[in-house]
C-alpha atoms as a PDB file:
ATOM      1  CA  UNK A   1     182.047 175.901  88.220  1.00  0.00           C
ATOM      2  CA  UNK A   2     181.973 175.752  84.799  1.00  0.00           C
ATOM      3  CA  UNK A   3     178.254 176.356  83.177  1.00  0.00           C
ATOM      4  CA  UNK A   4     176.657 175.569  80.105  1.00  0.00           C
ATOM      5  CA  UNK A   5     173.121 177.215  78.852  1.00  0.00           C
ATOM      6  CA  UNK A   6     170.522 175.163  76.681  1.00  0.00           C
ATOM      7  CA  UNK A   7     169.106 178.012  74.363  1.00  0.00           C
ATOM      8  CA  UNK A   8     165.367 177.601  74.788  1.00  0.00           C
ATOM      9  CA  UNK A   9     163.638 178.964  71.854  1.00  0.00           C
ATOM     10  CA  UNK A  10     160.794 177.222  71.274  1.00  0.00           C
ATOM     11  CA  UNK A  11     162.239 174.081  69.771  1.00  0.00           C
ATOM     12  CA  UNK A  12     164.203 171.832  71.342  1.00  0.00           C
ATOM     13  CA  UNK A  13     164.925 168.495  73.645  1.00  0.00           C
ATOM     14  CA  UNK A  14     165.440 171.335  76.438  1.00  0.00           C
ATOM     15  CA  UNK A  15     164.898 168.773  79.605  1.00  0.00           C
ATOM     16  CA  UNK A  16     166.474 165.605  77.798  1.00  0.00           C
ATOM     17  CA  UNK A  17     169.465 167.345  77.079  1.00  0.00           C
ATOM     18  CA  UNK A  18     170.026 169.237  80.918  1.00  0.00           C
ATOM     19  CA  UNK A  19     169.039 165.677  82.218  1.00  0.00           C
ATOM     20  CA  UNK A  20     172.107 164.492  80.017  1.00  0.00           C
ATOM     21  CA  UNK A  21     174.069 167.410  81.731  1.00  0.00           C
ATOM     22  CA  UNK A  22     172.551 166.858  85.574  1.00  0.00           C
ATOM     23  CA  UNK A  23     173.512 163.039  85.008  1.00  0.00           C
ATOM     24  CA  UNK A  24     177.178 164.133  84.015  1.00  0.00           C
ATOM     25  CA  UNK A  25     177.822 166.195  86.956  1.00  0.00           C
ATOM     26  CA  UNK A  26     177.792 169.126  84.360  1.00  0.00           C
ATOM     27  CA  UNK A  27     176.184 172.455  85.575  1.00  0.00           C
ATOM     28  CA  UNK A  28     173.533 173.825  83.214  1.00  0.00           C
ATOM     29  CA  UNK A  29     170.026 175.923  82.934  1.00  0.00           C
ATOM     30  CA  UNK A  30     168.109 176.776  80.082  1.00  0.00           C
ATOM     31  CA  UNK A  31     166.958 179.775  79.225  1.00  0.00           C
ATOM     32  CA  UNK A  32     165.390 182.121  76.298  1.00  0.00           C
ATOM     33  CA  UNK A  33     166.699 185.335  77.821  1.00  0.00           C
ATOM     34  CA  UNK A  34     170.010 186.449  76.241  1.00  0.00           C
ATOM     35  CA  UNK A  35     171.357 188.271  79.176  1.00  0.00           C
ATOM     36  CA  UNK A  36     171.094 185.051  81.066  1.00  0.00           C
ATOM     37  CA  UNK A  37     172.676 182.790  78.285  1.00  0.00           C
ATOM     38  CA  UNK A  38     175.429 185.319  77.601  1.00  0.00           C
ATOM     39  CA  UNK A  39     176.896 184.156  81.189  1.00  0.00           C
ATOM     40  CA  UNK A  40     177.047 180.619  80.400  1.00  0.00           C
ATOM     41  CA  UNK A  41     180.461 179.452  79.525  1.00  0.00           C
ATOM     42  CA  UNK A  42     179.167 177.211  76.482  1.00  0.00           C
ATOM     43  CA  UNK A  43     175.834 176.971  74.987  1.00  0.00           C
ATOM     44  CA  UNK A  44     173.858 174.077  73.603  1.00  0.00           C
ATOM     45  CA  UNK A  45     171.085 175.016  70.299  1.00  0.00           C
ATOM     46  CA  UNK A  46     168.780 171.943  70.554  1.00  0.00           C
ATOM     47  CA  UNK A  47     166.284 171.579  67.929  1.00  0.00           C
ATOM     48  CA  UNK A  48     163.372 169.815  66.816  1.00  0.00           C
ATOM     49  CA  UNK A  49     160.749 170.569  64.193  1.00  0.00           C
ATOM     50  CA  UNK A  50     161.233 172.287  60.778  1.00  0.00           C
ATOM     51  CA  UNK A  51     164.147 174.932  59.664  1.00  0.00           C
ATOM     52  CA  UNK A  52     161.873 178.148  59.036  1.00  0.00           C
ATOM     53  CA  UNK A  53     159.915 177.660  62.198  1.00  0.00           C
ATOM     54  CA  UNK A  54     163.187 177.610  64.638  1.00  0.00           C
ATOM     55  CA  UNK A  55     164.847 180.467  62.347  1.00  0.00           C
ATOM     56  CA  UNK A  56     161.556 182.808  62.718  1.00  0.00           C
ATOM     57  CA  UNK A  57     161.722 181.920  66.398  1.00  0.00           C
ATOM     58  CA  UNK A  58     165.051 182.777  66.791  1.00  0.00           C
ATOM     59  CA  UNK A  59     164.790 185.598  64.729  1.00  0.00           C
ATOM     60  CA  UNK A  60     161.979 187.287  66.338  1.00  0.00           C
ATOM     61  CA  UNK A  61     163.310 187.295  69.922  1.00  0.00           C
ATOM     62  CA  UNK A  62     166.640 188.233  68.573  1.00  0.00           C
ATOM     63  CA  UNK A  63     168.405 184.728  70.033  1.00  0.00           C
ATOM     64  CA  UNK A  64     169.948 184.898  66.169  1.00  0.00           C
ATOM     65  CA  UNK A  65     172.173 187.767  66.553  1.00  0.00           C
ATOM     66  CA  UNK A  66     173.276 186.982  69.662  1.00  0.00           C
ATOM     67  CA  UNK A  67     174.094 183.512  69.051  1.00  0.00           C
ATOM     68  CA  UNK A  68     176.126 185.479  65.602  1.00  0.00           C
ATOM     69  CA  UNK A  69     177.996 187.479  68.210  1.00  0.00           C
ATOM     70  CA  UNK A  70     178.445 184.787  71.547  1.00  0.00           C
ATOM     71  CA  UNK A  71     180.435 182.528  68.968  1.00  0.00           C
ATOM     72  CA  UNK A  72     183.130 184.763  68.474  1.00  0.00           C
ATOM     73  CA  UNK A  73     184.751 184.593  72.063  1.00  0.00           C
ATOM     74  CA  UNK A  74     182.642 181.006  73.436  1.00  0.00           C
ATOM     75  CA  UNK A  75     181.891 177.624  72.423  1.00  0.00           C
ATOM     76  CA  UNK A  76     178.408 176.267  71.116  1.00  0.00           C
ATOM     77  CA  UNK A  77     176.852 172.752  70.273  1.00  0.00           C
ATOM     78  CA  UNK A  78     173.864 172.690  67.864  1.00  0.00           C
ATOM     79  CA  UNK A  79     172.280 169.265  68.374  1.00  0.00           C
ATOM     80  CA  UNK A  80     169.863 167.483  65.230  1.00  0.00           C
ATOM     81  CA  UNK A  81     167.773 170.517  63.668  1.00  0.00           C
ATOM     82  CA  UNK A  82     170.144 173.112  65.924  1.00  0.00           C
ATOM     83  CA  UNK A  83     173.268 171.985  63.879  1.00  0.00           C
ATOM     84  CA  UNK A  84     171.111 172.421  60.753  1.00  0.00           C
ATOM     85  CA  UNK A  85     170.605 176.177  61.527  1.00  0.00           C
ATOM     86  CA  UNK A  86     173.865 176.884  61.737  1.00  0.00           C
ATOM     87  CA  UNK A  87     174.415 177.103  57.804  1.00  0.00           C
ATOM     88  CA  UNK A  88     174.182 179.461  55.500  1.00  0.00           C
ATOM     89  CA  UNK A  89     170.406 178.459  54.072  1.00  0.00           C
ATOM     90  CA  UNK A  90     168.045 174.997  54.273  1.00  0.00           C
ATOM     91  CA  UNK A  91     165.623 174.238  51.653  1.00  0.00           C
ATOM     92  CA  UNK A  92     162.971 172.511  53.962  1.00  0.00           C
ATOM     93  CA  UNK A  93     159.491 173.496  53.041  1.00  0.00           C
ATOM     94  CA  UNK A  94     160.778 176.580  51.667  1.00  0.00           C
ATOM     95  CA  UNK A  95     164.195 178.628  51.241  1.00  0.00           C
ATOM     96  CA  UNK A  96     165.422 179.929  54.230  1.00  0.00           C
ATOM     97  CA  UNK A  97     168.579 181.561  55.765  1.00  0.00           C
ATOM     98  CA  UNK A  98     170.065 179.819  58.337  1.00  0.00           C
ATOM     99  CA  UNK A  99     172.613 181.670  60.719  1.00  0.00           C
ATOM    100  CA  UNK A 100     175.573 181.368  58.957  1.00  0.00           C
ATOM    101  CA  UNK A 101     177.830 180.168  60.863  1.00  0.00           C
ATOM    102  CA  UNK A 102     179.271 177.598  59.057  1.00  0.00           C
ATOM    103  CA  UNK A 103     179.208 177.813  55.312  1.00  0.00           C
ATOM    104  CA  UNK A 104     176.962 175.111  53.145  1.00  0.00           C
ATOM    105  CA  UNK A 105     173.058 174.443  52.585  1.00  0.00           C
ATOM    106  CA  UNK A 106     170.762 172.079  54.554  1.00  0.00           C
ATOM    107  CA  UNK A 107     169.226 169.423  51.549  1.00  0.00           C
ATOM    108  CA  UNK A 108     166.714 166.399  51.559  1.00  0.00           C
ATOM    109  CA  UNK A 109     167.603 162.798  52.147  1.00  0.00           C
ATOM    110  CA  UNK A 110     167.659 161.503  48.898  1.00  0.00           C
ATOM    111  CA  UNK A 111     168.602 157.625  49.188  1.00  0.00           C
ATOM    112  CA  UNK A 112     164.601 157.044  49.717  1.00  0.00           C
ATOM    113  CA  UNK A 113     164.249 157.758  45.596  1.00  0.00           C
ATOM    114  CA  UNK A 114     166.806 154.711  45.177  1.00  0.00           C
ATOM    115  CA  UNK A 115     165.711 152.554  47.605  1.00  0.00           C
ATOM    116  CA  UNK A 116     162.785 151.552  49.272  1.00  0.00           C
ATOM    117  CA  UNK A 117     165.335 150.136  51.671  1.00  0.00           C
ATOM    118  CA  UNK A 118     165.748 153.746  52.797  1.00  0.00           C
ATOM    119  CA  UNK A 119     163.119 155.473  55.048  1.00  0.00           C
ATOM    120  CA  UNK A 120     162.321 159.056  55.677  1.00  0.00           C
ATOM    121  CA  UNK A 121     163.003 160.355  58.480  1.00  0.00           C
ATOM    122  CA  UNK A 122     165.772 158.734  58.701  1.00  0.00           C
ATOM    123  CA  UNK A 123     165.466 157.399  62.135  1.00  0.00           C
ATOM    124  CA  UNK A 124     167.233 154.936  64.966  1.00  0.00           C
ATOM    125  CA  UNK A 125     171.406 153.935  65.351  1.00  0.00           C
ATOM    126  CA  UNK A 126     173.576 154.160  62.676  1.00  0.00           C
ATOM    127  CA  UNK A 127     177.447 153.961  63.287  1.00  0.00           C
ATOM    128  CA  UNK A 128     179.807 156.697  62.434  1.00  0.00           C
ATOM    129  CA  UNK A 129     182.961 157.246  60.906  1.00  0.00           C
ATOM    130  CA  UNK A 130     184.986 159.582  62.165  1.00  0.00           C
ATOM    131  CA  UNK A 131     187.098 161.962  59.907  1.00  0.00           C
ATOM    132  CA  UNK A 132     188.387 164.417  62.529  1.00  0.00           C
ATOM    133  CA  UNK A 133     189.317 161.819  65.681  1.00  0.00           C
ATOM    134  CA  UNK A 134     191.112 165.125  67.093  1.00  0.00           C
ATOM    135  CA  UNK A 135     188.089 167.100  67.282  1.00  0.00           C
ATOM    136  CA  UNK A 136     187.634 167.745  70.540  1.00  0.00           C
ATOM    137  CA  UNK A 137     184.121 166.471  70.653  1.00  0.00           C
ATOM    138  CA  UNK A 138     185.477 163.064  69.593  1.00  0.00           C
ATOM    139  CA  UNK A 139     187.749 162.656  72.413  1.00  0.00           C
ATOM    140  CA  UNK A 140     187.854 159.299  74.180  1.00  0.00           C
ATOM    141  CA  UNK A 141     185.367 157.973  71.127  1.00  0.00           C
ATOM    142  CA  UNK A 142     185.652 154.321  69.931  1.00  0.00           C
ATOM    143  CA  UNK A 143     186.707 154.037  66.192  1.00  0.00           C
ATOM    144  CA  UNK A 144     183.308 152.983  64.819  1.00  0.00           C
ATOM    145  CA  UNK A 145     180.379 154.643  67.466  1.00  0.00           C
ATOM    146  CA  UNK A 146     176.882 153.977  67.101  1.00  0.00           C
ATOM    147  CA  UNK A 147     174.052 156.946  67.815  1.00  0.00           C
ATOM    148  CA  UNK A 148     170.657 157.769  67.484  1.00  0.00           C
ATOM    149  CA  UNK A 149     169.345 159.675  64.469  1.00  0.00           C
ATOM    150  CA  UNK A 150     166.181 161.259  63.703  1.00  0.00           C
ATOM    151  CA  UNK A 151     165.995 163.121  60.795  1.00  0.00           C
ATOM    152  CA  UNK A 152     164.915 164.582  57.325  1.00  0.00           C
ATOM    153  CA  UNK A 153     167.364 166.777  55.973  1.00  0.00           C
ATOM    154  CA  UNK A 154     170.813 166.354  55.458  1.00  0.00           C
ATOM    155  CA  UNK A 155     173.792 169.253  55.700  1.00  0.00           C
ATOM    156  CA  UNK A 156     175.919 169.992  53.117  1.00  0.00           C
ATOM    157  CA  UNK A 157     179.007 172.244  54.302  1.00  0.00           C
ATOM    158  CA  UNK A 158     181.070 173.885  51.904  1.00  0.00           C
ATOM    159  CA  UNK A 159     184.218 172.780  52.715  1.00  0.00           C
ATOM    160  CA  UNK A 160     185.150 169.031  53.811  1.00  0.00           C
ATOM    161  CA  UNK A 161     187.333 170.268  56.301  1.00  0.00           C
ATOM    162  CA  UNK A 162     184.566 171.459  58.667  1.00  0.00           C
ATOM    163  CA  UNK A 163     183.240 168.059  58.626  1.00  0.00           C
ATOM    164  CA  UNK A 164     184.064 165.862  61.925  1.00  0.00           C
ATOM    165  CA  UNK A 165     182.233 162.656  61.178  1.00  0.00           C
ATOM    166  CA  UNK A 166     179.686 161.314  58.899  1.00  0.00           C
ATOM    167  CA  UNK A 167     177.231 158.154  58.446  1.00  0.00           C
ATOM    168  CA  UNK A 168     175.958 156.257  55.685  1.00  0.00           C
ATOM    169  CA  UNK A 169     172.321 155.915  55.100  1.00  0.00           C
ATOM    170  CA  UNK A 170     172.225 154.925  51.336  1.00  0.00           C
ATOM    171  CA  UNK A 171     174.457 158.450  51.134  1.00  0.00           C
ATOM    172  CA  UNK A 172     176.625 160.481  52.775  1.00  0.00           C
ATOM    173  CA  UNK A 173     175.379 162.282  55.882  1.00  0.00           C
ATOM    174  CA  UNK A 174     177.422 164.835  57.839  1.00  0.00           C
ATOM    175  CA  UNK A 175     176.424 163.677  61.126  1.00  0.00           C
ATOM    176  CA  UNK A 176     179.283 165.986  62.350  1.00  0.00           C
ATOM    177  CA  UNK A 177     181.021 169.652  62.229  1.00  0.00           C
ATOM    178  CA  UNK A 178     183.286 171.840  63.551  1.00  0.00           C
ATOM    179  CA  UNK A 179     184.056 175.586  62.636  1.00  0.00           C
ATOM    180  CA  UNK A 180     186.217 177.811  65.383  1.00  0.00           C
ATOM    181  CA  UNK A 181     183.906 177.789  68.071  1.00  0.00           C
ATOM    182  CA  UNK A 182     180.844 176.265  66.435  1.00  0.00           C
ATOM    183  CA  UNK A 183     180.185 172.299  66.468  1.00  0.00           C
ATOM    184  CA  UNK A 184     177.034 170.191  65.660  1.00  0.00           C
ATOM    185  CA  UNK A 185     175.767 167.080  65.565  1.00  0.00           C
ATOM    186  CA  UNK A 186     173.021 165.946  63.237  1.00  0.00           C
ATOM    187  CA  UNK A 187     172.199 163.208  65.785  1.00  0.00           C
ATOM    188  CA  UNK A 188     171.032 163.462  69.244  1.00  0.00           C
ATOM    189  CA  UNK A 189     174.248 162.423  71.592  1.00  0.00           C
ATOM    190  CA  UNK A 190     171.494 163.253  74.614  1.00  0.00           C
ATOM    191  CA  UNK A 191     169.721 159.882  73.426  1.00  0.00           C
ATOM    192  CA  UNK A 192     172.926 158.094  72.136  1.00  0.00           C
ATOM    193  CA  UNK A 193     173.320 156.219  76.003  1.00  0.00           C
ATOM    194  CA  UNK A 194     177.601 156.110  76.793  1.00  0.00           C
ATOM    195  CA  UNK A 195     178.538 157.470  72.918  1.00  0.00           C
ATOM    196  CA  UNK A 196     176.540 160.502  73.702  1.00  0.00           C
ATOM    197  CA  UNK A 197     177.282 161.509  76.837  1.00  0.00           C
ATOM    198  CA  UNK A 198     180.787 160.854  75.989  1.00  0.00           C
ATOM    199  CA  UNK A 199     180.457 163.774  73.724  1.00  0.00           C
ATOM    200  CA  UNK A 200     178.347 166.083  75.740  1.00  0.00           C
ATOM    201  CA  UNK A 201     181.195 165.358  78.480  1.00  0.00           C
ATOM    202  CA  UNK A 202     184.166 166.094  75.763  1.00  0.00           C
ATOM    203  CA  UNK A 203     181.836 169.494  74.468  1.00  0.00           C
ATOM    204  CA  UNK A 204     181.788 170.870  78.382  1.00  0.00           C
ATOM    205  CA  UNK A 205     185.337 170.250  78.810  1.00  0.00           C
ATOM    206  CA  UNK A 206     185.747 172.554  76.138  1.00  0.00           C
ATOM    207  CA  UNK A 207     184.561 175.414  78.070  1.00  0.00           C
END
């Protein structure tokens, strides 16, 4: 059977997002040890918290360069702040390189200095529209699904064509990406009931 590892780090939704796996039927485990994760067929970077305090965690038990290097031949999911890190940089509390894995910057919701309207984080269901419906993350998706967001920051990729689907909070926010073997979602699909799951599903059949 197919397995996917949830990269513990430090930072994450670990047991919110295997629960999302265990209630699929999916077979997963999460671990910090890269030996361990390098045997999963897919991986999942959850994330919650602030840019330079996942990157120095990351960084300093060398999950970073493996991640660089596991991408190359297998599949990975970065969920909320875990799709965030894998750009080039994030300006969140202070400049900081991200892993680089899909080219662009990581920027501050900016509708809140329009609008009062607007909240930071922004936080709850917002519908998205989907720009890529053959991403493989986005199969079997309604036209217009609704998911959960939490969030701060906003990404920024480089090139429009590695963005999947986006949502309007007063602005434009990627919500999702897709590079080769790297995808993210800014929300959290392990909290976004059938849309979600949906996803999670499509993400291990990629594997």
């Amino acid at each position: 059977m197919k397995t996917i590892g949830i990269i513990d780090y430090g930072m994450g939704n670990l047991h919110s997002v295997l629960n999302a796996c265990k209630f699929l039927g999916i077979n997963a485990f999460c671990s910090g040890d890269a030996d361990k994760l390098s045997e999963a067929d897919g991986l999942i970077l959850p994330g919650v918290g602030a840019f330079p305090d996942a990157m120095t965690c990351l960084e300093s038990t060398g999950l970073d360069l493996f991640i660089k290097e596991y991408v190359k031949e297998k599949p990975l999911l970065g969920i909320c702040l875990g799709m965030q890190l894998l750009f080039d940089s994030s300006s969140e509390v202070r400049e900081c390189k991200g892993l680089g894995l899909i080219p662009g910057k990581v920027i501050k919701l900016t509708a809140c200095e329009k609008s009062r309207e607007y909240k930071i984080p922004h936080m709850g269901w917002n519908s998205l529209e989907i720009l890529n419906p053959d991403s493989p993350i986005m199969k079997g998706q309604s036209d217009v699904p609704f998911v959960y967001f939490v969030h701060s920051f906003k990404a920024l990729p480089d090139s429009r064509d590695d963005i999947i689907a986006v949502s309007d909070y007063g602005e434009e926010v990627c919500a999702a990406v897709g590079r080769g073997n790297v995808f993210g979602t800014q929300f959290h699909p392990e909290k976004s009931e059938k849309t979600g799951l949906r996803m999670i599903s499509a993400f291990a059949e990629i594997i």
